[in-house]
N, C-alpha and C. Protein backbone atom coordinates (compact mmCIF):
# COMPACT_ATOMS: atom_id res chain seq x y z
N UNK A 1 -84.78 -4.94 -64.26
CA UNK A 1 -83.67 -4.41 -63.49
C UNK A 1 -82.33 -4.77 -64.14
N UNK A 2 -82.51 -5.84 -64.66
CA UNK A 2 -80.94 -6.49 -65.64
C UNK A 2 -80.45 -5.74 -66.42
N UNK A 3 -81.45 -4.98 -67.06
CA UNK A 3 -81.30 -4.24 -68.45
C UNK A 3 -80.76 -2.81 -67.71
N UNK A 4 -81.11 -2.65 -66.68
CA UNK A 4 -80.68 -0.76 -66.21
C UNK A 4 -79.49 -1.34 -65.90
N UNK A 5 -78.87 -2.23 -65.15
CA UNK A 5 -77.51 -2.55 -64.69
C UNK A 5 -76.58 -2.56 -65.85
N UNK A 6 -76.99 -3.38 -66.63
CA UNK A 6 -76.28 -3.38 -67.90
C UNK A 6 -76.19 -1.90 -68.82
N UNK A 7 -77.16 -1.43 -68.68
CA UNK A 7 -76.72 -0.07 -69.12
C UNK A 7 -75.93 1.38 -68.25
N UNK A 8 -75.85 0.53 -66.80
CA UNK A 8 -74.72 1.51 -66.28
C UNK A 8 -73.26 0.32 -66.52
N UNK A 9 -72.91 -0.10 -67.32
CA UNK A 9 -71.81 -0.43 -67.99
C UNK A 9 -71.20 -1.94 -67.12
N UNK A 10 -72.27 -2.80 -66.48
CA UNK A 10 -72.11 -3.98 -65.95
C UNK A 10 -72.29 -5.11 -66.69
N UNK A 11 -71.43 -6.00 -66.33
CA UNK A 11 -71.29 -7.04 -67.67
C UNK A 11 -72.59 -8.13 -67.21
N UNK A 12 -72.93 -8.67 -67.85
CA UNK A 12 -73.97 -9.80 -67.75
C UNK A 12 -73.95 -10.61 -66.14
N UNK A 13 -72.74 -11.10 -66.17
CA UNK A 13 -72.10 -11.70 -64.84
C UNK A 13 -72.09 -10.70 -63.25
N UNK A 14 -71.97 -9.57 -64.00
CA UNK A 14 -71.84 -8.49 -62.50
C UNK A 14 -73.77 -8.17 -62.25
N UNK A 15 -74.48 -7.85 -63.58
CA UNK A 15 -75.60 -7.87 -63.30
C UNK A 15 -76.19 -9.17 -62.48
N UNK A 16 -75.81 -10.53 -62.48
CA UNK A 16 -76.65 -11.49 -62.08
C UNK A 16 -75.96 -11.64 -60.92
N UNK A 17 -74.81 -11.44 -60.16
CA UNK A 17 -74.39 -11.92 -58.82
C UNK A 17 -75.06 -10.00 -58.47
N UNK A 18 -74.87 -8.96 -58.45
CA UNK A 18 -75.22 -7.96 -58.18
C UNK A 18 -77.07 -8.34 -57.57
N UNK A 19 -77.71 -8.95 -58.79
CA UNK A 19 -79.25 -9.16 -58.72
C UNK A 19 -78.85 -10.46 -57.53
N UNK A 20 -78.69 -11.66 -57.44
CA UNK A 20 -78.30 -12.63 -56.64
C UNK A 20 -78.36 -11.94 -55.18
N UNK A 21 -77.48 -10.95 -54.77
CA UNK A 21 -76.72 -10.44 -53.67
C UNK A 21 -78.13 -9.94 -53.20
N UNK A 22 -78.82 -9.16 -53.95
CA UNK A 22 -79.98 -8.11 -53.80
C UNK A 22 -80.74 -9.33 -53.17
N UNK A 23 -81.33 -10.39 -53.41
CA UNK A 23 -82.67 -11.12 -53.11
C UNK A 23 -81.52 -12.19 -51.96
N UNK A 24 -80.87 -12.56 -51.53
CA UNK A 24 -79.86 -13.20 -50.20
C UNK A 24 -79.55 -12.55 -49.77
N UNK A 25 -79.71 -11.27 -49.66
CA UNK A 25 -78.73 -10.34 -48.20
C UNK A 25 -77.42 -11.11 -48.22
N UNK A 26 -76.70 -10.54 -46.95
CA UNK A 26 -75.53 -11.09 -46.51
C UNK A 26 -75.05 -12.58 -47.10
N UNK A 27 -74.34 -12.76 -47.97
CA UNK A 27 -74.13 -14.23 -48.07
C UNK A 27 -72.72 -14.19 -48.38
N UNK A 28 -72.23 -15.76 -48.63
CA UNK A 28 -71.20 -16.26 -48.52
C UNK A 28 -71.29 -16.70 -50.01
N UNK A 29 -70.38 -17.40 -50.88
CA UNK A 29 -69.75 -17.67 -52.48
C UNK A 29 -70.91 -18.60 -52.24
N UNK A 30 -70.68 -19.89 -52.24
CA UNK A 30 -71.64 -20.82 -52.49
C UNK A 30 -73.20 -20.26 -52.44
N UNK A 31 -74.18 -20.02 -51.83
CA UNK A 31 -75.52 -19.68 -52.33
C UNK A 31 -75.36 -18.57 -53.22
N UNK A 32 -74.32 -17.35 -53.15
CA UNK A 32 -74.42 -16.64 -55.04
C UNK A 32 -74.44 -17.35 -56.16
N UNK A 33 -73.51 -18.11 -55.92
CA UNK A 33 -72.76 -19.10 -56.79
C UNK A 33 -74.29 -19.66 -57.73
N UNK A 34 -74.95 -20.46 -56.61
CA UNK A 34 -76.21 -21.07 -56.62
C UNK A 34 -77.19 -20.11 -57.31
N UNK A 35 -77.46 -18.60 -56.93
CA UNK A 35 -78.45 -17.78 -57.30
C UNK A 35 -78.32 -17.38 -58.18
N UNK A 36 -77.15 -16.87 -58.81
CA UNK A 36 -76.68 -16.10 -59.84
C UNK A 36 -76.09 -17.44 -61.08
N UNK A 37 -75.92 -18.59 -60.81
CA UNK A 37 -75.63 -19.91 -61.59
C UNK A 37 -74.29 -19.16 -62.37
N UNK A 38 -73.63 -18.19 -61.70
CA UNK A 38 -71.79 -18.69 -61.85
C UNK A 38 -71.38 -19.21 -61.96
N UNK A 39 -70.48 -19.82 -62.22
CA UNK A 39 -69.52 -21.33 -61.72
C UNK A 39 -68.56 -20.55 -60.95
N UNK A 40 -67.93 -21.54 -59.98
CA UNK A 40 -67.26 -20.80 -58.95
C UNK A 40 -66.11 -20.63 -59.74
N UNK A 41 -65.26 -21.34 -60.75
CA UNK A 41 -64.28 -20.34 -61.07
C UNK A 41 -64.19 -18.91 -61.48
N UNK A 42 -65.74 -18.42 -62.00
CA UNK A 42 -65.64 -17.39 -62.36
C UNK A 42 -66.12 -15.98 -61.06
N UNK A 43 -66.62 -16.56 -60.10
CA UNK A 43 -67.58 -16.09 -59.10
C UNK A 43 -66.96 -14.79 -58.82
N UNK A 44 -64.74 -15.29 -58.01
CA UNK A 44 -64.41 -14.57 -57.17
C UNK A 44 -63.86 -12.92 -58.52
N UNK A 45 -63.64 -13.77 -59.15
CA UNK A 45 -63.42 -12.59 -60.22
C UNK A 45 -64.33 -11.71 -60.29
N UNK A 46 -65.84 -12.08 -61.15
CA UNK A 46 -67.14 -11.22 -60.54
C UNK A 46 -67.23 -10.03 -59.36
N UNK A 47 -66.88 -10.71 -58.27
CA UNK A 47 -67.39 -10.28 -57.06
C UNK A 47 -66.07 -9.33 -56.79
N UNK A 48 -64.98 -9.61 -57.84
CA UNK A 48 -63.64 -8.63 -57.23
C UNK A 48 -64.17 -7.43 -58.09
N UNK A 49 -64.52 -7.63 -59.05
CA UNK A 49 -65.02 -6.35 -60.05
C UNK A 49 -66.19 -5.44 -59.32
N UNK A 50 -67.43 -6.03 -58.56
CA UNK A 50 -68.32 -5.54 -58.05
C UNK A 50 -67.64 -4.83 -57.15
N UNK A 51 -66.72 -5.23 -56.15
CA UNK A 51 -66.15 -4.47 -55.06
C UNK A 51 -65.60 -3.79 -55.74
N UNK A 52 -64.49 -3.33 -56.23
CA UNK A 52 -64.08 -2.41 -57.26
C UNK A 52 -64.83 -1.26 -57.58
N UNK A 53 -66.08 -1.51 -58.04
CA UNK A 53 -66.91 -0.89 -58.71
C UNK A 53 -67.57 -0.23 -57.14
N UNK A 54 -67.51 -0.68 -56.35
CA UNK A 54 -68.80 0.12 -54.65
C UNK A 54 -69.65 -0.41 -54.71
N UNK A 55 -69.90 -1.95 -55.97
CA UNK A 55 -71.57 -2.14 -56.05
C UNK A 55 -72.05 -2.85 -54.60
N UNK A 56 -70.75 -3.65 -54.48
CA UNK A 56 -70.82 -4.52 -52.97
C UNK A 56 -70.03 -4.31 -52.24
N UNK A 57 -70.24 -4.74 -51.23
CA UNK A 57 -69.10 -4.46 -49.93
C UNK A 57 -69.07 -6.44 -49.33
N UNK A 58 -68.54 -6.37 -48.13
CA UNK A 58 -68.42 -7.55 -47.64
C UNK A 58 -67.46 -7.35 -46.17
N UNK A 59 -68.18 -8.57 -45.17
CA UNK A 59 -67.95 -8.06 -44.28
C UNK A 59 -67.00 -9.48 -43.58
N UNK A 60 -66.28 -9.98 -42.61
CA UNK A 60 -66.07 -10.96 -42.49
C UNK A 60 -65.87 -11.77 -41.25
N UNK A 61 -66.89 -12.31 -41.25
CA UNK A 61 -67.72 -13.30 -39.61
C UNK A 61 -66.23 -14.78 -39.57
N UNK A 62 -66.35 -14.49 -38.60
CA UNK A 62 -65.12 -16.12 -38.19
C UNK A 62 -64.48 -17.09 -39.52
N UNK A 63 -63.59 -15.92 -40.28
CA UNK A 63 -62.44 -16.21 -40.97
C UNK A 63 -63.22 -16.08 -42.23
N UNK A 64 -64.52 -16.18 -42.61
CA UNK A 64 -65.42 -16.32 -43.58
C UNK A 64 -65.91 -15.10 -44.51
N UNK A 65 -65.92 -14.63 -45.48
CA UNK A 65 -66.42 -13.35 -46.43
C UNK A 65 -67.92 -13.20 -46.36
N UNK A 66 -68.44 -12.39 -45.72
CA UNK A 66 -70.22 -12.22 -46.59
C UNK A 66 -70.51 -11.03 -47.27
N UNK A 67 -70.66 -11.39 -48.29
CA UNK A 67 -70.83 -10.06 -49.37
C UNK A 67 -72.46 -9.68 -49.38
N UNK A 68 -72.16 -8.45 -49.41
CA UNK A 68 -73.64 -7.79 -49.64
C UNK A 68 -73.80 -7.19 -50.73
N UNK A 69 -74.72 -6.36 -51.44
CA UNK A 69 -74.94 -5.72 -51.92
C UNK A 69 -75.36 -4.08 -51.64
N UNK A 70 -74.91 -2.92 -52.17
CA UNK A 70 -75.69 -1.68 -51.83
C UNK A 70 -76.88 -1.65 -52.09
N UNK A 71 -77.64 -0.71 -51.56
CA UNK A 71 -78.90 -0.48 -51.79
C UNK A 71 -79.31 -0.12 -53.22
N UNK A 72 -80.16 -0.55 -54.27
CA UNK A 72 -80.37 0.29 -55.26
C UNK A 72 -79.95 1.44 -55.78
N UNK A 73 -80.80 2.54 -54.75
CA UNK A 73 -80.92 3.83 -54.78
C UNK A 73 -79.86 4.35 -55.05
N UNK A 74 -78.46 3.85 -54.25
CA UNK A 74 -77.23 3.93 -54.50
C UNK A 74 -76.72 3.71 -55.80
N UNK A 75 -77.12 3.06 -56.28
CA UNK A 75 -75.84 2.96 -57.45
C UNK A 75 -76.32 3.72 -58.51
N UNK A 76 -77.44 4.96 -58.34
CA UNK A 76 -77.00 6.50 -59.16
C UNK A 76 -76.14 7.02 -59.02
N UNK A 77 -75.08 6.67 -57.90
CA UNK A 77 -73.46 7.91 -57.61
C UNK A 77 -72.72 6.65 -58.17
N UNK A 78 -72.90 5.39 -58.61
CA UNK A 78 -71.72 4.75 -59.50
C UNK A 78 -72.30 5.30 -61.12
């Protein structure tokens, strides 16, 4: 799956929090952080590019961010 992401023009980093997001549902920075082995300075950058891009969305529970991911199937219209 790394290799098709990367060939719709996602950098290494957007492929592994993108893949991360996919297997945690709904989450918050710290367990991506953890899944995808980011370092958090680089995380929010990542995750600003993914939103950018439609790959993720994010929703926000009592002051807090949880980012998701789209469905697969979806990201043939990115």
């Amino acid at each position: 799956m790394k290799q098709e992401l990367k060939k719709m023009g996602l950098t290494e980093g957007e492929s592994k929090s993108y893949l991360a997001l996919l297997k945690l549902g709904s989450s918050t920075v710290g367990p991506i952080v953890k899944e995808s082995r980011i370092s958090y300075s680089k995380i929010y950058e990542v995750l600003n590019r993914l939103l950018e891009k439609i790959i993720i969305s994010y929703t926000i529970k009592e002051k807090t961010k949880y980012f998701q991911a789209v469905e697969p199937n979806r990201l043939l219209d990115y």
